[in-house]
Structure formats: structure tokens, C-alpha cells
PDB file of N, CA and C in Angstrom:
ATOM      1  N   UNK A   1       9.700 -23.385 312.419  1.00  0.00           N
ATOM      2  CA  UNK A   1       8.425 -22.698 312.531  1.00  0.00           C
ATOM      3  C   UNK A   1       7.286 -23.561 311.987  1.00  0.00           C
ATOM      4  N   UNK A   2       7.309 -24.679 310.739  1.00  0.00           N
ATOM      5  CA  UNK A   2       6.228 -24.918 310.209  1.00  0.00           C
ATOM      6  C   UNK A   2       6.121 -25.991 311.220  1.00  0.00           C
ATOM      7  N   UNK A   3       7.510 -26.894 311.429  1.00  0.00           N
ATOM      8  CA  UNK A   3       7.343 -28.389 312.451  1.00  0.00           C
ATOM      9  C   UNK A   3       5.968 -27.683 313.888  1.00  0.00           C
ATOM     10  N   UNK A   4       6.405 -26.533 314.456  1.00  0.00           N
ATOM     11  CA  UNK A   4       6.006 -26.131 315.583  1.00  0.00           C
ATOM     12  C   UNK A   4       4.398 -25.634 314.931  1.00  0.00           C
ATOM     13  N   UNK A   5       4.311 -25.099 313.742  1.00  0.00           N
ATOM     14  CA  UNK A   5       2.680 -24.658 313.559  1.00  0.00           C
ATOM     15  C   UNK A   5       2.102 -26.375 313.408  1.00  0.00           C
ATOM     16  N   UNK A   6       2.800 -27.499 312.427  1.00  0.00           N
ATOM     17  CA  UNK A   6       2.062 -28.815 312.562  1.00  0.00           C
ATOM     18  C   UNK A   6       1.771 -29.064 314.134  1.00  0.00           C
ATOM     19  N   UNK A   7       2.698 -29.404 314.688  1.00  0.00           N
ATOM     20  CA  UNK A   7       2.293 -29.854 316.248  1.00  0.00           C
ATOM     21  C   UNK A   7       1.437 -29.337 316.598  1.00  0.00           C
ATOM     22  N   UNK A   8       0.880 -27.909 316.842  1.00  0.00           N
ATOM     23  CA  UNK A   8       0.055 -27.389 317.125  1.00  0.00           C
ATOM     24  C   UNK A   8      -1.206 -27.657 316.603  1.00  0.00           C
ATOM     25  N   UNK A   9      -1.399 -27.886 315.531  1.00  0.00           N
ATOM     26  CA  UNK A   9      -2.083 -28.495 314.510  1.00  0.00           C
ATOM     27  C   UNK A   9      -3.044 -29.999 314.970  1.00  0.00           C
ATOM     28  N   UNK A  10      -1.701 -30.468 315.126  1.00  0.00           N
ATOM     29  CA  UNK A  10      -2.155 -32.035 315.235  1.00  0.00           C
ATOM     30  C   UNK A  10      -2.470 -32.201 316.589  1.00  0.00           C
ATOM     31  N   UNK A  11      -1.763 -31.284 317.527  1.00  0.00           N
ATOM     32  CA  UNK A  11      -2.498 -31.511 319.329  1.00  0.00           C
ATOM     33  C   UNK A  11      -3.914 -30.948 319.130  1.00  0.00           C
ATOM     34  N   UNK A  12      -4.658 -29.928 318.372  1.00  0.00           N
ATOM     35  CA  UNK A  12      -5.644 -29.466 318.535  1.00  0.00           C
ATOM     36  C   UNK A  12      -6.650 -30.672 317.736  1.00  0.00           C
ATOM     37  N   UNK A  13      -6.375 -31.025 316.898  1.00  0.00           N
ATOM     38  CA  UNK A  13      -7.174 -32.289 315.646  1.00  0.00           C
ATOM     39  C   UNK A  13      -7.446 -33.248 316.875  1.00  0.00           C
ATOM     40  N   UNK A  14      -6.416 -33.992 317.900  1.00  0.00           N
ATOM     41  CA  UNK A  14      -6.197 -34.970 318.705  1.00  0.00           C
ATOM     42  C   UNK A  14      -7.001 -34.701 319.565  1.00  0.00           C
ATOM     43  N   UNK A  15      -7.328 -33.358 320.629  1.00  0.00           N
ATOM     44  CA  UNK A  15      -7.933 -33.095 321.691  1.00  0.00           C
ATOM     45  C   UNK A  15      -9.368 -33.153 320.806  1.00  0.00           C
ATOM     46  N   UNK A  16      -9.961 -32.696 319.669  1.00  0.00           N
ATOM     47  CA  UNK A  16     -10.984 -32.805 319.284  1.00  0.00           C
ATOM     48  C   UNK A  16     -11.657 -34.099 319.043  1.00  0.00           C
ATOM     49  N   UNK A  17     -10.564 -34.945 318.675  1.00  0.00           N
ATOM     50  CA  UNK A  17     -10.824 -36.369 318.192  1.00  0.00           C
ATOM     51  C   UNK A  17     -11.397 -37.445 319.936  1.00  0.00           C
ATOM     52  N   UNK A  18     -10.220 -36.603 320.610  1.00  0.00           N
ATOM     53  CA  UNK A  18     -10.392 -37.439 321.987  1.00  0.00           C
ATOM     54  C   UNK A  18     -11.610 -36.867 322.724  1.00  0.00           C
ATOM     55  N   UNK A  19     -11.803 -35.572 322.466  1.00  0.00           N
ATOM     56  CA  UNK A  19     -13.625 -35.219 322.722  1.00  0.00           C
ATOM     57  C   UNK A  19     -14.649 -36.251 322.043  1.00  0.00           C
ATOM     58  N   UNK A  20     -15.028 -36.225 320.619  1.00  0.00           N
ATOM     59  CA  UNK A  20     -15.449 -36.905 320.401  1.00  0.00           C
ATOM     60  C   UNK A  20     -15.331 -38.284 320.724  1.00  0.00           C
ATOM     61  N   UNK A  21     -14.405 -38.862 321.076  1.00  0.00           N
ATOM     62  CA  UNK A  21     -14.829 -40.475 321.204  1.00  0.00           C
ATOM     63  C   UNK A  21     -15.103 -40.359 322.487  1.00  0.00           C
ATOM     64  N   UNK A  22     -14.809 -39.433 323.644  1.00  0.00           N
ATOM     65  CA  UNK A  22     -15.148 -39.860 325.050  1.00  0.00           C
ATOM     66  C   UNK A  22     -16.852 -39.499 325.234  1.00  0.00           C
ATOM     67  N   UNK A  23     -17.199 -38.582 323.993  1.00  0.00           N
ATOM     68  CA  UNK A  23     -18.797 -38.189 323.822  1.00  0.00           C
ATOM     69  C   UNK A  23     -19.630 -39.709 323.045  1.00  0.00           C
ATOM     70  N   UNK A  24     -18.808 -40.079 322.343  1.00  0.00           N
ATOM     71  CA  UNK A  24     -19.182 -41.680 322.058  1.00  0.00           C
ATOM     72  C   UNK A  24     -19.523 -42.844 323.035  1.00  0.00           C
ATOM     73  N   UNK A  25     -18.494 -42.916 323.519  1.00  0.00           N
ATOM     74  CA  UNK A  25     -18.374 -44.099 324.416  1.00  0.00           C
ATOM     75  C   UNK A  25     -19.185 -43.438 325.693  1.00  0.00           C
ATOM     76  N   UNK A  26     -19.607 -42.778 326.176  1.00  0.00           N
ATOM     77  CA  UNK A  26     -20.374 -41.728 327.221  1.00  0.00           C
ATOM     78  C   UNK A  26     -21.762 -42.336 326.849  1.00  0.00           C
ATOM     79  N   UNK A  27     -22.422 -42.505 325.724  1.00  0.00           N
ATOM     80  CA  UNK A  27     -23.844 -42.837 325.376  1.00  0.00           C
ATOM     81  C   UNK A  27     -23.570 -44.308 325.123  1.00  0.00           C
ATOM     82  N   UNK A  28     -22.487 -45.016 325.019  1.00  0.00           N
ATOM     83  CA  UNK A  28     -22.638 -46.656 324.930  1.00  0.00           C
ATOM     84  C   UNK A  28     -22.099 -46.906 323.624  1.00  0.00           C
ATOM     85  N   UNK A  29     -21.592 -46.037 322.728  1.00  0.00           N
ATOM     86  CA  UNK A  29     -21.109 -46.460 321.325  1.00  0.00           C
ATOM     87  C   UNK A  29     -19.894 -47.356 321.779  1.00  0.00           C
ATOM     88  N   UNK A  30     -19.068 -48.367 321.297  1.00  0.00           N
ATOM     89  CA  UNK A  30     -17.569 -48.619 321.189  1.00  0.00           C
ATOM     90  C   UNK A  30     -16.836 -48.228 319.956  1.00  0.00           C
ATOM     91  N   UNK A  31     -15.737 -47.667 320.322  1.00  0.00           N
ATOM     92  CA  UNK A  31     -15.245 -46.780 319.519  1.00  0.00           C
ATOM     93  C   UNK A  31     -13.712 -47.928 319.485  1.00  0.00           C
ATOM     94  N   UNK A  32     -13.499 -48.077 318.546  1.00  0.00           N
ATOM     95  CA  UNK A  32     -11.968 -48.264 318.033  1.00  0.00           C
ATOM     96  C   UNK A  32     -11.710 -47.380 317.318  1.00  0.00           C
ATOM     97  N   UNK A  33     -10.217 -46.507 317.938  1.00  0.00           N
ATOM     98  CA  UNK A  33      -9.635 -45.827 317.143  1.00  0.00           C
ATOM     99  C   UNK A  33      -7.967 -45.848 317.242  1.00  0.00           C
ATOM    100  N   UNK A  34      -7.904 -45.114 315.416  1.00  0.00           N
ATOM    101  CA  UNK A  34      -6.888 -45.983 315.042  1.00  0.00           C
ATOM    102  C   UNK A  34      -6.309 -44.269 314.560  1.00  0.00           C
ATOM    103  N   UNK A  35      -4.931 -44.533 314.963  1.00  0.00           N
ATOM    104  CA  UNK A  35      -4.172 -43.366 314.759  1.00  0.00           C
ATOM    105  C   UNK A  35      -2.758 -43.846 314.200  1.00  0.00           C
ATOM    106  N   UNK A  36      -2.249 -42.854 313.320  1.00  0.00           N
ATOM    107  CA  UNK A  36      -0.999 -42.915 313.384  1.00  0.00           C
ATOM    108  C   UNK A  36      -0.044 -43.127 314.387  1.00  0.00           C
ATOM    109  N   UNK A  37       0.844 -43.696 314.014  1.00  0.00           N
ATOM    110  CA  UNK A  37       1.813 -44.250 315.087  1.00  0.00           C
ATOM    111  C   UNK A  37       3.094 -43.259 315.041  1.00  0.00           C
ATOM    112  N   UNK A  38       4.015 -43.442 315.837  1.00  0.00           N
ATOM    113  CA  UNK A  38       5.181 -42.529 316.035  1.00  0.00           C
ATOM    114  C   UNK A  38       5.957 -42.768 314.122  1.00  0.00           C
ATOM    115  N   UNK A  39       6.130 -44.273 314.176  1.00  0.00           N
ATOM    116  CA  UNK A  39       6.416 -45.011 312.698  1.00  0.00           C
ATOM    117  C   UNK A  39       6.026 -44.270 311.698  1.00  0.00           C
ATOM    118  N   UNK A  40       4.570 -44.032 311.691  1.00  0.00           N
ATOM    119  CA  UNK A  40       3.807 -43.712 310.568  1.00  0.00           C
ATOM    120  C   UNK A  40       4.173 -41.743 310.259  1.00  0.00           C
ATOM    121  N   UNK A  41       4.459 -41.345 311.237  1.00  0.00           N
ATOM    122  CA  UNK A  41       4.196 -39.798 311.614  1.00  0.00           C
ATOM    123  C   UNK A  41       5.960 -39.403 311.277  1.00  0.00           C
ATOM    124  N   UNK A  42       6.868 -40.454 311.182  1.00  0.00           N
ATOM    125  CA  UNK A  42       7.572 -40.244 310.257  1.00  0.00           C
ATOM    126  C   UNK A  42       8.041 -40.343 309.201  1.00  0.00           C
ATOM    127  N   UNK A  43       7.457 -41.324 308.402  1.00  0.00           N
ATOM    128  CA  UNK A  43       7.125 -41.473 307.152  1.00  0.00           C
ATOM    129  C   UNK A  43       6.288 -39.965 306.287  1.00  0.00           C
ATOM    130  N   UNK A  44       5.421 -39.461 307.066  1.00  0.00           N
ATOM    131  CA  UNK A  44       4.625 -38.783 306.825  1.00  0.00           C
ATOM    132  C   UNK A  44       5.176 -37.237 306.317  1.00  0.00           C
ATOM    133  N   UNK A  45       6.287 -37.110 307.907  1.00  0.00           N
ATOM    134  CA  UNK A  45       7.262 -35.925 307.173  1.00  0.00           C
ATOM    135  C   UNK A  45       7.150 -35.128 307.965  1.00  0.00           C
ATOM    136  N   UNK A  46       6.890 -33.269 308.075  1.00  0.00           N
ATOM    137  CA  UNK A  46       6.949 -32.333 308.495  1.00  0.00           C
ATOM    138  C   UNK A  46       5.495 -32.213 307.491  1.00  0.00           C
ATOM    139  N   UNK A  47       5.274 -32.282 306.009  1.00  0.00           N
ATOM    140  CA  UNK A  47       4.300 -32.308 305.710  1.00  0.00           C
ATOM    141  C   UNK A  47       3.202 -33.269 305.502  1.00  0.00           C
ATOM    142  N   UNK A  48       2.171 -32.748 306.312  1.00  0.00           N
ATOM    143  CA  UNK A  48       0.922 -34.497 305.851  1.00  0.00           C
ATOM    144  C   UNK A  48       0.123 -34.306 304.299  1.00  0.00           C
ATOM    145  N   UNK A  49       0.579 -33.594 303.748  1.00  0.00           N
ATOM    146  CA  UNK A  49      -0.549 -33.629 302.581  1.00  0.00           C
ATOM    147  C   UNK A  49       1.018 -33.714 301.173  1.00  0.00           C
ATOM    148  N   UNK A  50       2.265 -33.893 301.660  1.00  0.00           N
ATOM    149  CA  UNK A  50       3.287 -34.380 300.224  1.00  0.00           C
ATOM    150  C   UNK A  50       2.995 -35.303 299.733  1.00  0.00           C
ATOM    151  N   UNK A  51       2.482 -35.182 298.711  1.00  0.00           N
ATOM    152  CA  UNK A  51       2.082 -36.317 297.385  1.00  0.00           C
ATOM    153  C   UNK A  51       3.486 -37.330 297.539  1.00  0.00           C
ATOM    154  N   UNK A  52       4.414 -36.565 297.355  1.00  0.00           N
ATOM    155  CA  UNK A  52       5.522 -37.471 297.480  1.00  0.00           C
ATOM    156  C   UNK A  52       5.793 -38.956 298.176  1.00  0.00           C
ATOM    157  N   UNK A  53       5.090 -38.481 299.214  1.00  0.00           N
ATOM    158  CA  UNK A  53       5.434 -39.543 300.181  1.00  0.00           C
ATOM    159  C   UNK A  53       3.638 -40.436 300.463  1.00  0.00           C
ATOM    160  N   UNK A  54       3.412 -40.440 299.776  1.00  0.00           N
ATOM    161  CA  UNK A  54       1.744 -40.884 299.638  1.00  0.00           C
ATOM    162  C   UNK A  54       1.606 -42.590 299.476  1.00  0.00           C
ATOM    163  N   UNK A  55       2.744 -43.307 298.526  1.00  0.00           N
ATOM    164  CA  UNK A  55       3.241 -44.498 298.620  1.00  0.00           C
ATOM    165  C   UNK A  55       3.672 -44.800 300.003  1.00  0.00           C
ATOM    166  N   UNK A  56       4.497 -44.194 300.464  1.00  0.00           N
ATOM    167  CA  UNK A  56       5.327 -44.727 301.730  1.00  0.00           C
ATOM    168  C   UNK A  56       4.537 -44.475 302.850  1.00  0.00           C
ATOM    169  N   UNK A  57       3.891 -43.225 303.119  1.00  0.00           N
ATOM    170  CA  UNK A  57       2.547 -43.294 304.200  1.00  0.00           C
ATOM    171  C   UNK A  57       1.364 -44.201 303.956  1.00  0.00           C
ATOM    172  N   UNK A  58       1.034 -44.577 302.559  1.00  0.00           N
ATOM    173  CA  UNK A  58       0.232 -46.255 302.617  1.00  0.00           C
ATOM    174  C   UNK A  58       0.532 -46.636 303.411  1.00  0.00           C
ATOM    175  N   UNK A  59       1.432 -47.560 302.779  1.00  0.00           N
ATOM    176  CA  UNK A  59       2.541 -48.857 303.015  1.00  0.00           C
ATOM    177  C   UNK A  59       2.799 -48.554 304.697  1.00  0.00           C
ATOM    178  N   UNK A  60       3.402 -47.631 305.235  1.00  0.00           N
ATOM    179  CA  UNK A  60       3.092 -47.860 306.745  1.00  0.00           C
ATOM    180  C   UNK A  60       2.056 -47.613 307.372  1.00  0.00           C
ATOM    181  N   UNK A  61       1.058 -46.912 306.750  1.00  0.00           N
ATOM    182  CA  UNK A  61      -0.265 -47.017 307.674  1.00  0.00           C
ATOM    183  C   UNK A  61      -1.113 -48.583 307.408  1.00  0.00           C
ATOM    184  N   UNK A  62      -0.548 -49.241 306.246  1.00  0.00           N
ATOM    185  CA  UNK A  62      -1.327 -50.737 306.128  1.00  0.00           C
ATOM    186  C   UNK A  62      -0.597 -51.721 307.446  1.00  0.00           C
ATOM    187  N   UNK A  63       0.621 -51.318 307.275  1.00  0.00           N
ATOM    188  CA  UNK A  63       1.248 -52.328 308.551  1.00  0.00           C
ATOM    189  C   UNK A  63       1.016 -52.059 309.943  1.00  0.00           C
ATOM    190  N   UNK A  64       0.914 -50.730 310.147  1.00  0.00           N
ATOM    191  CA  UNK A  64       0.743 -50.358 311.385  1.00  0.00           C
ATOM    192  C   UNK A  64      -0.859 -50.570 311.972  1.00  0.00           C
ATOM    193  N   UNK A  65      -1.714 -50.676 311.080  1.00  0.00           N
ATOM    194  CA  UNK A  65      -3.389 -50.780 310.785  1.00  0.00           C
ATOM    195  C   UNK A  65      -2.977 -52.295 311.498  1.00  0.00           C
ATOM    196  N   UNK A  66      -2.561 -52.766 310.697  1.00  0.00           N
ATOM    197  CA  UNK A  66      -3.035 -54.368 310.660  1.00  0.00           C
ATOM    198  C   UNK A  66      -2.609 -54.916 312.218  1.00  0.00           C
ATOM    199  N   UNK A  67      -0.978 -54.111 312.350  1.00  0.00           N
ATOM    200  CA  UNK A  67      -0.603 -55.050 314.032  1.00  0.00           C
ATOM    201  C   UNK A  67      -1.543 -54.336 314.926  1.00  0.00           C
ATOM    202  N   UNK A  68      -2.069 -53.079 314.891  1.00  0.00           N
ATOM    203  CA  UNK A  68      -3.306 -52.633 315.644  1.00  0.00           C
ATOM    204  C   UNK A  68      -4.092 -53.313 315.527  1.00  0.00           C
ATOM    205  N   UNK A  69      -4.915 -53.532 314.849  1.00  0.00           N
ATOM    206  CA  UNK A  69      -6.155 -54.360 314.762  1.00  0.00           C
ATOM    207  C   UNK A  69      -6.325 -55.742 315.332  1.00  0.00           C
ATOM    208  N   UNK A  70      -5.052 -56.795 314.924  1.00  0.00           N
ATOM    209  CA  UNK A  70      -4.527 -57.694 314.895  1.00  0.00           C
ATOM    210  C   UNK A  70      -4.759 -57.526 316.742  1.00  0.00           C
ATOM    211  N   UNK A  71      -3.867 -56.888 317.323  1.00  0.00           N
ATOM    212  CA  UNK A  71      -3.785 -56.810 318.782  1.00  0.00           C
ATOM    213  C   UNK A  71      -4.731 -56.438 319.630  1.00  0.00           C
ATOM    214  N   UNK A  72      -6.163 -55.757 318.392  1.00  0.00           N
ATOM    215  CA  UNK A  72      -6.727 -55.470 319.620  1.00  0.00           C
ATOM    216  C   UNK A  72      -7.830 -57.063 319.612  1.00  0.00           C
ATOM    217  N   UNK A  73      -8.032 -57.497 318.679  1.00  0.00           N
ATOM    218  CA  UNK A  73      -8.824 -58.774 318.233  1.00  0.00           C
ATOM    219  C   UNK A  73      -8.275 -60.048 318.673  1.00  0.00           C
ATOM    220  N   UNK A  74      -6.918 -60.151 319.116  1.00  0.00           N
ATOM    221  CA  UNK A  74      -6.123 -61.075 320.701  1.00  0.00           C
ATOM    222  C   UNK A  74      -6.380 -60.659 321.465  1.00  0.00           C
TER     223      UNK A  74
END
């Protein structure tokens, strides 16, 4: 029940996020955006706000940041 209320959660955050940048890039802004990865979203857990895991969601959002960035700047 909670996995299925997150998803729900995070598809509605996503469709809002993907409004906004297509309202961005629509007036000429460039938008890089940077999301969690499948990697990162399990590190993360069933919960996104466990202190617990706050080290280990760094640590993969720095690596996953960097080969993003890295790839989009090749």
C-alpha cells in the first residue's frame, strides 16, 4: 500500500516537473534536468525522507550526477 501511495506520489511530482520544463523551454529557457535514476531510486528505498539511508542516497546521487552531466557536456 505505501510502495503504491509513493508511485503515485512520484508520477504526479514528475508530470508537474515535466509541465514545468516544457513551459521553460516553450519561452527559450534551456533546461537541464537531472533526476534520479532507477540506481538512485533504489538506494532511496520505499521511503524518500529515511535519515537512514541519507549517506547512501548522497553517494549515489554524486555518481549518478556526475556520469549525467559528464554525458551531457560530450
Amino acid at each position: 500500500m505505501l510502495a503504491q501511495l509513493l508511485s503515485r506520489y512520484r508520477r504526479a511530482v514528475t508530470r508537474q516537473l515535466l509541465r514545468e520544463v516544457r513551459e521553460l523551454r516553450a519561452v527559450g529557457i534551456r533546461v537541464r534536468l537531472l533526476a534520479p535514476t532507477q540506481a538512485d531510486l533504489a538506494v532511496m528505498g520505499p521511503n524518500m525522507m529515511d535519515p537512514a539511508r541519507r549517506a547512501a542516497v548522497l553517494e549515489s546521487a554524486l555518481i549518478t550526477s556526475r556520469a549525467a552531466l559528464g554525458a551531457a557536456a560530450g
